[in-house]
PDB file of N, CA and C in Angstrom:
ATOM      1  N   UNK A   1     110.876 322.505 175.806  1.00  0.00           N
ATOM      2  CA  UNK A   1     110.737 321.069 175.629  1.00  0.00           C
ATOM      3  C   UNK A   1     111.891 320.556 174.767  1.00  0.00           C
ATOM      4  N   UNK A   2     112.343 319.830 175.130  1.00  0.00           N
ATOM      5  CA  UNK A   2     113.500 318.608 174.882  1.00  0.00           C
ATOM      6  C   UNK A   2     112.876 317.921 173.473  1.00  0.00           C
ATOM      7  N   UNK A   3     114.101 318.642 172.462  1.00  0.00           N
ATOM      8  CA  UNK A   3     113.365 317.382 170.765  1.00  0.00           C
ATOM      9  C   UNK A   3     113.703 316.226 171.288  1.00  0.00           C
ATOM     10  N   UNK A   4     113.029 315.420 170.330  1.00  0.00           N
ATOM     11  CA  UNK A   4     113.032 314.153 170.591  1.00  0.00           C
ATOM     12  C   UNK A   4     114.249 313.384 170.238  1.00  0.00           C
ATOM     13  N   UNK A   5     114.720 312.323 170.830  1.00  0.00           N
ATOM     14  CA  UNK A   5     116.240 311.929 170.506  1.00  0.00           C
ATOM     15  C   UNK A   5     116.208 311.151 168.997  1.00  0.00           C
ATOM     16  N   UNK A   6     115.340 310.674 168.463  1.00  0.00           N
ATOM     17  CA  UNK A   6     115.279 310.580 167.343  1.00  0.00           C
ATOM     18  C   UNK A   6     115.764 312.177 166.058  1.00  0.00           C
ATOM     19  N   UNK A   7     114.654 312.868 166.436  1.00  0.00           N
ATOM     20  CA  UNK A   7     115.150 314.475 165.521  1.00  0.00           C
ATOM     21  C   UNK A   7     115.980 314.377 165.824  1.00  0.00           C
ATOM     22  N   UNK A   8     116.753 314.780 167.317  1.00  0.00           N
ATOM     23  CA  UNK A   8     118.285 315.136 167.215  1.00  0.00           C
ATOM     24  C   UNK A   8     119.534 314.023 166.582  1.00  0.00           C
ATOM     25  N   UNK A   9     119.107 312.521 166.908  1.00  0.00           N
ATOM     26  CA  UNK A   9     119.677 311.660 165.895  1.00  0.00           C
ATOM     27  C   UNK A   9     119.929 311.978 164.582  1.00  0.00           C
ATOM     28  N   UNK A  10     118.880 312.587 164.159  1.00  0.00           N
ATOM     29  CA  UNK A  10     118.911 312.394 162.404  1.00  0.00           C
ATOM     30  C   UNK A  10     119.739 313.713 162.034  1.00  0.00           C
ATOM     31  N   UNK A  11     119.988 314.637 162.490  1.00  0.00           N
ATOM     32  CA  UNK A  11     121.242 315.404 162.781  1.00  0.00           C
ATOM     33  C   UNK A  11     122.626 315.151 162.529  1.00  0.00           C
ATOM     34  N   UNK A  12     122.504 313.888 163.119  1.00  0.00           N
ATOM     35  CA  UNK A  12     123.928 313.458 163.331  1.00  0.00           C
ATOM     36  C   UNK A  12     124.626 312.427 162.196  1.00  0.00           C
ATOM     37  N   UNK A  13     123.402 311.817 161.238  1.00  0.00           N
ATOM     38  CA  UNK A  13     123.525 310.777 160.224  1.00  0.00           C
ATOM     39  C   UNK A  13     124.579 311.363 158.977  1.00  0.00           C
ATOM     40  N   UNK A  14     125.820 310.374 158.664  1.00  0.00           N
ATOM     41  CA  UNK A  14     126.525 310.914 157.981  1.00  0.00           C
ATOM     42  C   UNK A  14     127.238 309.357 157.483  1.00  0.00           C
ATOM     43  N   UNK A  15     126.505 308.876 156.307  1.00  0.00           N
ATOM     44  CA  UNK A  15     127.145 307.750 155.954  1.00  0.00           C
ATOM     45  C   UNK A  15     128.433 307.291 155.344  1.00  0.00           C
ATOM     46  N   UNK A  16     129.095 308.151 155.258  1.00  0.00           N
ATOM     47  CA  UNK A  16     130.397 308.343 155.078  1.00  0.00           C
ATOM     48  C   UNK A  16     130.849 307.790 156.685  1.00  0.00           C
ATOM     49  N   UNK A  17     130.871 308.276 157.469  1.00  0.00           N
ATOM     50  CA  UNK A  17     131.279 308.380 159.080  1.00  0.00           C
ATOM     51  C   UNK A  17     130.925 306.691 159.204  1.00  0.00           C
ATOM     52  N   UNK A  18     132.474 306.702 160.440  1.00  0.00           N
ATOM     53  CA  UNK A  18     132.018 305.394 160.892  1.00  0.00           C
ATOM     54  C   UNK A  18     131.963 305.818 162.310  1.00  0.00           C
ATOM     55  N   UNK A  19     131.606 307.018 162.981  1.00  0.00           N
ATOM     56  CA  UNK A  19     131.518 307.352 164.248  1.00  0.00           C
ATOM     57  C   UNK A  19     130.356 306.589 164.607  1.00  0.00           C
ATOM     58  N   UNK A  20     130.372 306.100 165.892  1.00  0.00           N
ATOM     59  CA  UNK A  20     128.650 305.470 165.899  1.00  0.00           C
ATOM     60  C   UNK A  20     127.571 305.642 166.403  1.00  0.00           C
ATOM     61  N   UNK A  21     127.636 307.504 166.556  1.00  0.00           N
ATOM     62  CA  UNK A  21     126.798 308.572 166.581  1.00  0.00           C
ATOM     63  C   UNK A  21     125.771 307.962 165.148  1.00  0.00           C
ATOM     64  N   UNK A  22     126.844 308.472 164.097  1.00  0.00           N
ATOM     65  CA  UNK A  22     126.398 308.171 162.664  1.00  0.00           C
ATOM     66  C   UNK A  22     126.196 307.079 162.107  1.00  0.00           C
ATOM     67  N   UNK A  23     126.643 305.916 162.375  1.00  0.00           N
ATOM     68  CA  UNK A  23     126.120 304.472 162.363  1.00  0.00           C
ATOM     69  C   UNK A  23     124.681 304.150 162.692  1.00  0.00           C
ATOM     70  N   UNK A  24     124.236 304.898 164.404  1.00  0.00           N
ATOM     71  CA  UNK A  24     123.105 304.524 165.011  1.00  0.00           C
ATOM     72  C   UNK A  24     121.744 305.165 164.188  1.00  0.00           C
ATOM     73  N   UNK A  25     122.582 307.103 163.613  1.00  0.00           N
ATOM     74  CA  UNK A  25     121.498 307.496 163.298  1.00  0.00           C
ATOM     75  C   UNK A  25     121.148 307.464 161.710  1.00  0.00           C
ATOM     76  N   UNK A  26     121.952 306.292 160.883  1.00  0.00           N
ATOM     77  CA  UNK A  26     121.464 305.960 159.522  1.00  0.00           C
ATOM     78  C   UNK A  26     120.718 304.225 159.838  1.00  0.00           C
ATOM     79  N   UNK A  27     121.509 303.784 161.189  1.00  0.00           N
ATOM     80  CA  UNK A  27     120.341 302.238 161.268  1.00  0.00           C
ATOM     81  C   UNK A  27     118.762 303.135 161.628  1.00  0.00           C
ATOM     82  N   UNK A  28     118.790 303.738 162.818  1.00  0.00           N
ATOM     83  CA  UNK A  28     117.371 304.157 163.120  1.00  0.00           C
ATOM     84  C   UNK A  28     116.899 304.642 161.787  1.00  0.00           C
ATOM     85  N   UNK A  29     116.886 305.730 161.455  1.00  0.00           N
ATOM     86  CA  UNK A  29     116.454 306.228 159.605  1.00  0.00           C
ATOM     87  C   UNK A  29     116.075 305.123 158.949  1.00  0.00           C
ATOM     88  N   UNK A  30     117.117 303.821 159.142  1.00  0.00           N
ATOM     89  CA  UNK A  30     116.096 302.765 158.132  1.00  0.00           C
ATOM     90  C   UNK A  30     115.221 302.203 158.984  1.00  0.00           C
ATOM     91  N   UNK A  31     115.143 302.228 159.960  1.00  0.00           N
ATOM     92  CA  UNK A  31     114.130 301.332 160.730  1.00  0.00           C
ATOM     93  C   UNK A  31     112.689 302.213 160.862  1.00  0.00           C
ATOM     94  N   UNK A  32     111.547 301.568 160.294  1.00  0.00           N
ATOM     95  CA  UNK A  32     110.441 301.889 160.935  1.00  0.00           C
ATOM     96  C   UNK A  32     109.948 302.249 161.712  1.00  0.00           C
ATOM     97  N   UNK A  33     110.061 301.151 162.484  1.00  0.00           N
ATOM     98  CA  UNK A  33     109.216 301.180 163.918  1.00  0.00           C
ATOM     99  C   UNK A  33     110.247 301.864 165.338  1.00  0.00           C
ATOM    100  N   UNK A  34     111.277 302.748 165.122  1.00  0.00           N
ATOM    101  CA  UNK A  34     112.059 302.676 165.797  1.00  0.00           C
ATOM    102  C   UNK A  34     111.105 304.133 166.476  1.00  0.00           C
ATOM    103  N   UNK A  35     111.196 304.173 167.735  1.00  0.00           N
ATOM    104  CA  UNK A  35     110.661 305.265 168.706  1.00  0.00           C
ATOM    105  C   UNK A  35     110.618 306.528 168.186  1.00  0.00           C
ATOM    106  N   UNK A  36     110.380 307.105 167.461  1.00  0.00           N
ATOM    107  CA  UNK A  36     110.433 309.027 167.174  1.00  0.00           C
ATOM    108  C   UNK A  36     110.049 310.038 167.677  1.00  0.00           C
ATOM    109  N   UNK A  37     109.365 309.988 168.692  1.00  0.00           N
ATOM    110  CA  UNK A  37     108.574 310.733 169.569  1.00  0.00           C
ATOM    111  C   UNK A  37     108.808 310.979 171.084  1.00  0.00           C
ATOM    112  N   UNK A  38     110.227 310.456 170.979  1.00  0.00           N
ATOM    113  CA  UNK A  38     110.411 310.567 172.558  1.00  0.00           C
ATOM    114  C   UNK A  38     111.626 310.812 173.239  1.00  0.00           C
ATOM    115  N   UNK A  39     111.879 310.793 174.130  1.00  0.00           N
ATOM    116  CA  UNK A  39     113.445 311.751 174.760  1.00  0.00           C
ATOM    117  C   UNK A  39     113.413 310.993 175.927  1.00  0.00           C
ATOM    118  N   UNK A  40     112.707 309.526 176.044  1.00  0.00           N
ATOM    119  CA  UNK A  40     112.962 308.706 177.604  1.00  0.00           C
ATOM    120  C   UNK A  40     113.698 308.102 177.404  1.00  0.00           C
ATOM    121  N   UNK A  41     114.768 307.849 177.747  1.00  0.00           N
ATOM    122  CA  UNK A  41     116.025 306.935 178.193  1.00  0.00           C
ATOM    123  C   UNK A  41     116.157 305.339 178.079  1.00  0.00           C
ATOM    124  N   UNK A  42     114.808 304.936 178.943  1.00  0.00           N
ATOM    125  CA  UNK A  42     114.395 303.513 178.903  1.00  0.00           C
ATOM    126  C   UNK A  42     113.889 303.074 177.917  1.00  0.00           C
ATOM    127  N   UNK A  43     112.623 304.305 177.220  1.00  0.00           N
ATOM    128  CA  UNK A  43     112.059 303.360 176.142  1.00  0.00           C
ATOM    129  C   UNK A  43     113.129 303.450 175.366  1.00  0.00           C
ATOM    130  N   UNK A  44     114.357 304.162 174.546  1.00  0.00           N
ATOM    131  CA  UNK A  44     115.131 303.993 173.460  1.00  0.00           C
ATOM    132  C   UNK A  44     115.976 302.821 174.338  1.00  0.00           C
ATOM    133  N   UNK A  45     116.585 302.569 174.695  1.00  0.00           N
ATOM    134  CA  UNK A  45     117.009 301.598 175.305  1.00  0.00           C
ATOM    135  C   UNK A  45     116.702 299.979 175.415  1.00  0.00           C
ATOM    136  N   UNK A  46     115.445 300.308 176.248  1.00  0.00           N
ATOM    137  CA  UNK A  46     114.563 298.808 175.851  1.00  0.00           C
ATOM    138  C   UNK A  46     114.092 298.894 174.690  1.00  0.00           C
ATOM    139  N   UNK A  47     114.109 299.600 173.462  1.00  0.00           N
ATOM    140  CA  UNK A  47     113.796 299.142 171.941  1.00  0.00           C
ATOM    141  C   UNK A  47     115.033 298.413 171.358  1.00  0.00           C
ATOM    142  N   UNK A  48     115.925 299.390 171.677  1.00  0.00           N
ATOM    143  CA  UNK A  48     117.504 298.867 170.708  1.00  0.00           C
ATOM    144  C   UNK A  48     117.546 297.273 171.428  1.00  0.00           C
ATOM    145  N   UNK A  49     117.755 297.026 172.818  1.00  0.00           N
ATOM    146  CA  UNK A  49     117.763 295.678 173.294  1.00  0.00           C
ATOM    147  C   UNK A  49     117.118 294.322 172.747  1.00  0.00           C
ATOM    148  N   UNK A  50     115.296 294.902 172.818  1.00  0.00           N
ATOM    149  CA  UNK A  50     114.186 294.244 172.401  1.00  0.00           C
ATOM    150  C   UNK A  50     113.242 294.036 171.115  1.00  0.00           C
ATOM    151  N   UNK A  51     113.827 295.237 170.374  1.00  0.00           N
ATOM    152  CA  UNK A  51     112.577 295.460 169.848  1.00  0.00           C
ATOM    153  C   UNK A  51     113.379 295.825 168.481  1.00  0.00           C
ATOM    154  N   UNK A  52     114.538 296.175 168.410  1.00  0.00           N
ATOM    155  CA  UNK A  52     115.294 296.657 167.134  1.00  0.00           C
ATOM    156  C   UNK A  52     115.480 295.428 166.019  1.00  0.00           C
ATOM    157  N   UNK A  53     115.668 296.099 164.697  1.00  0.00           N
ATOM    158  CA  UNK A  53     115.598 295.305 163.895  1.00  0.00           C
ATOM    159  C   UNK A  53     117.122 295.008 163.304  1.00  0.00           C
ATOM    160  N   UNK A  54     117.973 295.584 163.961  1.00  0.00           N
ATOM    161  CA  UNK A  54     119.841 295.766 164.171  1.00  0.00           C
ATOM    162  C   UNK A  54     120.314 295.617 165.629  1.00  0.00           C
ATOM    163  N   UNK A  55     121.593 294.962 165.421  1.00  0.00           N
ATOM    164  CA  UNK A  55     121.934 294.649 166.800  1.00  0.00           C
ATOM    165  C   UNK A  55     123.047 296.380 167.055  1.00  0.00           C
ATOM    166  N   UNK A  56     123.094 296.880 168.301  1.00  0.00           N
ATOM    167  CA  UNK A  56     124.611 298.260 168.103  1.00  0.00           C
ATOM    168  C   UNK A  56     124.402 297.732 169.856  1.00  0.00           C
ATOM    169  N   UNK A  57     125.707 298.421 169.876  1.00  0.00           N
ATOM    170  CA  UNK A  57     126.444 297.957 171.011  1.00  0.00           C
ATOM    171  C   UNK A  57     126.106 298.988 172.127  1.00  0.00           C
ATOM    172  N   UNK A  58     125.611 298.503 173.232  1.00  0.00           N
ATOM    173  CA  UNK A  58     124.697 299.678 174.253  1.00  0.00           C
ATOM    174  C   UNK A  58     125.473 300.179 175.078  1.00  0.00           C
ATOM    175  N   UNK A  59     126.941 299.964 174.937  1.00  0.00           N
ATOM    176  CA  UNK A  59     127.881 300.860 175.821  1.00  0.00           C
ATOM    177  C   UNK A  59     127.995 302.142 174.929  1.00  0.00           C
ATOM    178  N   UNK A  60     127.750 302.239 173.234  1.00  0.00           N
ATOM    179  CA  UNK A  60     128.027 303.398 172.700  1.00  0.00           C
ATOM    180  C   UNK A  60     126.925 303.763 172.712  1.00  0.00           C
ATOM    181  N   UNK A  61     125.986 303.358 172.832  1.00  0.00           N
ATOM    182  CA  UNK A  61     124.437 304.074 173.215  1.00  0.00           C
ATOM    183  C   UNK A  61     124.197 304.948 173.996  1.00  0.00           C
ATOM    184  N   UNK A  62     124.626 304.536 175.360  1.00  0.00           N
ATOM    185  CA  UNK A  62     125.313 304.682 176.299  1.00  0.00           C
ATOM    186  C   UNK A  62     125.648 306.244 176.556  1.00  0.00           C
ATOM    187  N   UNK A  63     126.542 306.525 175.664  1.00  0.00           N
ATOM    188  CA  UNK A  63     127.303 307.477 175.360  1.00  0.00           C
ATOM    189  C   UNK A  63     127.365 308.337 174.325  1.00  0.00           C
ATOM    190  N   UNK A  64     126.062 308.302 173.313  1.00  0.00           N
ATOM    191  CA  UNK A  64     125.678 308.907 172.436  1.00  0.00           C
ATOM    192  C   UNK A  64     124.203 309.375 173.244  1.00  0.00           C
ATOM    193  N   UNK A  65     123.714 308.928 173.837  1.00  0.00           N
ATOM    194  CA  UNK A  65     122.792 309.498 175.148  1.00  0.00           C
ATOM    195  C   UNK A  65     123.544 310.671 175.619  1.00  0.00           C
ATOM    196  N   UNK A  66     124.340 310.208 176.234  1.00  0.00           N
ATOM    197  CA  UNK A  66     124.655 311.512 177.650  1.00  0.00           C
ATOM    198  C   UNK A  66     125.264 312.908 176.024  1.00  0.00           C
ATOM    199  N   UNK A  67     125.723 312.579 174.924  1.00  0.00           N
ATOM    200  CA  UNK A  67     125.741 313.840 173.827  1.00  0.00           C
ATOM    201  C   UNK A  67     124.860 314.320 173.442  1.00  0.00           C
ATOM    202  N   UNK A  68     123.506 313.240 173.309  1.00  0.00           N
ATOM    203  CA  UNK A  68     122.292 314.079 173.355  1.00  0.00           C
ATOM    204  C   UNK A  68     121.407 314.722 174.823  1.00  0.00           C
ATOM    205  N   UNK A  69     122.534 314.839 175.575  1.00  0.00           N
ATOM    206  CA  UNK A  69     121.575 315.465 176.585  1.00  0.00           C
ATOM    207  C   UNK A  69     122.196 316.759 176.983  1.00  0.00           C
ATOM    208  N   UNK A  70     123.639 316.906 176.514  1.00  0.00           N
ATOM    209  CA  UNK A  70     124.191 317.870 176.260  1.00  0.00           C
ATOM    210  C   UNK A  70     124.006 319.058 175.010  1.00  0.00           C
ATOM    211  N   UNK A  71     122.903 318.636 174.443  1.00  0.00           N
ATOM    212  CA  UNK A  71     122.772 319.438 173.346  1.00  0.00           C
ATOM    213  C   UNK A  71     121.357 320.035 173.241  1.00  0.00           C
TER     214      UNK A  71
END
């Protein structure tokens, strides 16, 4: 079973870094309500769009996806 893209996010958090691997995974860390339990595509997706409490740009989302699916 596939961790959840949240765990593997918080991996990647390095506030020093302005990569935005590490950007995404110190906004999620502060956010609450942000998904933790899951590895679906759409729901992290339609949260950051809808439901996030930070705006990040969904072409690097995008592409910090397909690194977590490689790992």
């Amino acid at each position: 079973m596939r961790k959840s893209f949240y765990t593997w996010l918080m991996t990647q958090r390095n506030p020093k870094s302005n990569e935005p691997v590490a950007i995404l995974a110190d906004l999620a860390f502060d956010d609450s309500t942000f998904p933790k339990h899951t590895d679906d595509f759409e729901e992290v997706s339609r949260y950051l769009e809808d439901q996030a409490s930070f705006s990040f740009n969904l072409g690097q989302f995008d592409h910090i996806w397909e690194d977590y699916l490689a790992h």
